[in-house]
N, C-alpha and C. Protein backbone atom coordinates (compact mmCIF):
# COMPACT_ATOMS: atom_id res chain seq x y z
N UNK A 1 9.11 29.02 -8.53
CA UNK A 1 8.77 27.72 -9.09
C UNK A 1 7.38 27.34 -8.61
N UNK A 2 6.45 27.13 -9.47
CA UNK A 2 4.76 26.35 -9.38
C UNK A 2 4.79 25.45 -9.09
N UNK A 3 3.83 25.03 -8.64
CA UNK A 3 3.87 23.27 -8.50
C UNK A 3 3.62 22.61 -9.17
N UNK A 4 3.02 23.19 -10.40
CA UNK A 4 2.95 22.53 -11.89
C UNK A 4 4.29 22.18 -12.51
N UNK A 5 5.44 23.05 -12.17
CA UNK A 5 6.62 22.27 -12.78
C UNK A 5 7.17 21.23 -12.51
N UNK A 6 6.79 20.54 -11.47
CA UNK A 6 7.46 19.41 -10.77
C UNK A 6 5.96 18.13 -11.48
N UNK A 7 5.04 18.66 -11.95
CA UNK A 7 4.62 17.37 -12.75
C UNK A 7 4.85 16.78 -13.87
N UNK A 8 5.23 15.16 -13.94
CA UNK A 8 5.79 14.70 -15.03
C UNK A 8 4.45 13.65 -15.33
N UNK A 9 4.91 13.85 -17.03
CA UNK A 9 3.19 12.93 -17.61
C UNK A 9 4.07 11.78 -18.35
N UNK A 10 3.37 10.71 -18.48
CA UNK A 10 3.90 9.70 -19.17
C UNK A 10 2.22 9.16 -20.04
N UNK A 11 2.80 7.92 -20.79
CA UNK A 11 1.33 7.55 -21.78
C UNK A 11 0.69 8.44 -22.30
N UNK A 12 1.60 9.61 -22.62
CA UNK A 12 0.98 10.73 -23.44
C UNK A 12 0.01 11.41 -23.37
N UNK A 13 0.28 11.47 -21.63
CA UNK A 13 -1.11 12.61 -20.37
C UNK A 13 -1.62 11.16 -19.49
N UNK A 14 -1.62 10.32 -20.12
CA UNK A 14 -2.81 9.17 -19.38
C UNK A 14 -1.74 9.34 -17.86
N UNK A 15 -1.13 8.90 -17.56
CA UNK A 15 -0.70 8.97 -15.82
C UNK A 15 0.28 10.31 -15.42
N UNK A 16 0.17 10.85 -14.57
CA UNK A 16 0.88 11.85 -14.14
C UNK A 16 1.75 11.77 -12.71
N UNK A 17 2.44 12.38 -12.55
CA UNK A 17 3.08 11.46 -11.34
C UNK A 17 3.63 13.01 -10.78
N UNK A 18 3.66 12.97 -9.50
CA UNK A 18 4.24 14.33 -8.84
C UNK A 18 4.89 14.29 -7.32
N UNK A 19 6.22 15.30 -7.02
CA UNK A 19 6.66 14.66 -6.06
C UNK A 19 6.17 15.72 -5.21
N UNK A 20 6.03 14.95 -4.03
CA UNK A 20 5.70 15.48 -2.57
C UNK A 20 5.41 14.71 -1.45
N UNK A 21 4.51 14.97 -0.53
CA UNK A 21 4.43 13.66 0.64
C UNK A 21 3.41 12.68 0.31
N UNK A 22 3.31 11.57 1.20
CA UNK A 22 2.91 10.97 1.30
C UNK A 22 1.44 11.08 2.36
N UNK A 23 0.49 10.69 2.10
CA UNK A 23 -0.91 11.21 3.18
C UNK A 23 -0.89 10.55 4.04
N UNK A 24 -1.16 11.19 5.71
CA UNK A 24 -1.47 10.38 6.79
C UNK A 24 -1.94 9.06 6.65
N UNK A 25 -3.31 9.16 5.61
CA UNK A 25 -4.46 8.00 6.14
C UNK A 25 -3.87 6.94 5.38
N UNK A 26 -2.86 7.12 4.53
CA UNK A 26 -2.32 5.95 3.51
C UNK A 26 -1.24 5.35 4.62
N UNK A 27 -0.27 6.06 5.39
CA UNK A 27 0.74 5.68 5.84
C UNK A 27 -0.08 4.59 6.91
N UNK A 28 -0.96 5.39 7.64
CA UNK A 28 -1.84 3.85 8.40
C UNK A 28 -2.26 3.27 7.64
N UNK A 29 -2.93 2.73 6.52
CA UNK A 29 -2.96 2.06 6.15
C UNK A 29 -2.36 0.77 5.47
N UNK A 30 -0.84 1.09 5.71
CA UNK A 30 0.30 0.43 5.17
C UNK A 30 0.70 -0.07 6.66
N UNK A 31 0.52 0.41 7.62
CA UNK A 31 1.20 0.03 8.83
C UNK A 31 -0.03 -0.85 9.12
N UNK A 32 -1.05 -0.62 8.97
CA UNK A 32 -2.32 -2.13 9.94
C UNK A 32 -2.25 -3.11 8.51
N UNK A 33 -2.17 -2.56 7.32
CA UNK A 33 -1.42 -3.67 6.37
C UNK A 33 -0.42 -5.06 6.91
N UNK A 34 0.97 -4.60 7.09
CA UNK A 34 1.68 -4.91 7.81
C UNK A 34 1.35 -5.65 9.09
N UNK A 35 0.70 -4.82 10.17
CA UNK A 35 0.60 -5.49 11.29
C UNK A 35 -0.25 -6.54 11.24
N UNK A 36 -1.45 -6.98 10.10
CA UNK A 36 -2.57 -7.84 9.84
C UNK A 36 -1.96 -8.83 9.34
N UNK A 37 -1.18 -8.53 8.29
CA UNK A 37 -0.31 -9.60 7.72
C UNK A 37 0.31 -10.64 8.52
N UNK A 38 1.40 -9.61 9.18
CA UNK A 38 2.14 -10.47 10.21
C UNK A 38 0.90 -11.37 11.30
N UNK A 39 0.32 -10.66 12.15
CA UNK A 39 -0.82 -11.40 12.78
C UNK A 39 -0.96 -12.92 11.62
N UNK A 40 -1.37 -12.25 10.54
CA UNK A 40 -2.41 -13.82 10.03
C UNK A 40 -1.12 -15.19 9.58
N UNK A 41 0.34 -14.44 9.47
CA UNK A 41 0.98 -15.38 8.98
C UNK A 41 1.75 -16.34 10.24
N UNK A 42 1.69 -15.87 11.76
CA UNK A 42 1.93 -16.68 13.11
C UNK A 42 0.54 -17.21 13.35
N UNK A 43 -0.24 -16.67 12.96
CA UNK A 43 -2.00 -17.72 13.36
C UNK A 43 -1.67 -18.55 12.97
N UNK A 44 -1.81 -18.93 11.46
CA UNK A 44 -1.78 -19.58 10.65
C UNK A 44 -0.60 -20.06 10.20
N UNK A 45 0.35 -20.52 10.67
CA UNK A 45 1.68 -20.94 10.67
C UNK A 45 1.80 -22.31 9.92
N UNK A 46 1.49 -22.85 9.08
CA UNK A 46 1.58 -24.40 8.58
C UNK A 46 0.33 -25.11 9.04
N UNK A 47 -1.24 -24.19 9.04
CA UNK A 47 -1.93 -25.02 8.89
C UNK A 47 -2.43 -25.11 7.34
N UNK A 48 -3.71 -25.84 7.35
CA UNK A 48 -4.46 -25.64 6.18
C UNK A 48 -5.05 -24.22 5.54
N UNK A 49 -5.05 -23.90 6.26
CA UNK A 49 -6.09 -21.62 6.27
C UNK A 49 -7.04 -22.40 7.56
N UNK A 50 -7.79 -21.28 7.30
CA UNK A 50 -8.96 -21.09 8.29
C UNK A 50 -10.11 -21.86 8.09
N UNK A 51 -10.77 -22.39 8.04
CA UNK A 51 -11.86 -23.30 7.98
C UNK A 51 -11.47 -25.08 7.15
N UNK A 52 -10.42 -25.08 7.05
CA UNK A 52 -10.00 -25.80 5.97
C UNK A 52 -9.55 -27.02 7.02
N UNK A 53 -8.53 -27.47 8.12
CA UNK A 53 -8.65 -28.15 8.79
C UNK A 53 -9.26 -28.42 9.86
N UNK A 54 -9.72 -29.79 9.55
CA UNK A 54 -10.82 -30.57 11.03
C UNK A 54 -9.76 -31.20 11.56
């Protein structure tokens, strides 16, 4: 089995989609995603945002 058989096309070629892993540099990027998020949503807990209340 190729690894061409495991690709499936949809929109009639326009997107292609294929299974296998997932890349290091994406998985950090989903995790400091996450960890930034959380950070900014206890900063900022029921104020206005950031520059917004005097």
């Amino acid at each position: 089995m190729s690894r061409d058989d495991d690709l499936q096309e949809y929109a009639q070629g326009e997107i292609s989609s294929r299974h296998g892993r997932v890349n290091r540099w994406l998985i950090v990027v989903y995790v400091v995603l996450v960890i930034w998020s959380a950070a900014y949503l206890v900063l900022y807990w029921g104020g206005l945002g950031p520059g917004l209340g005097d």
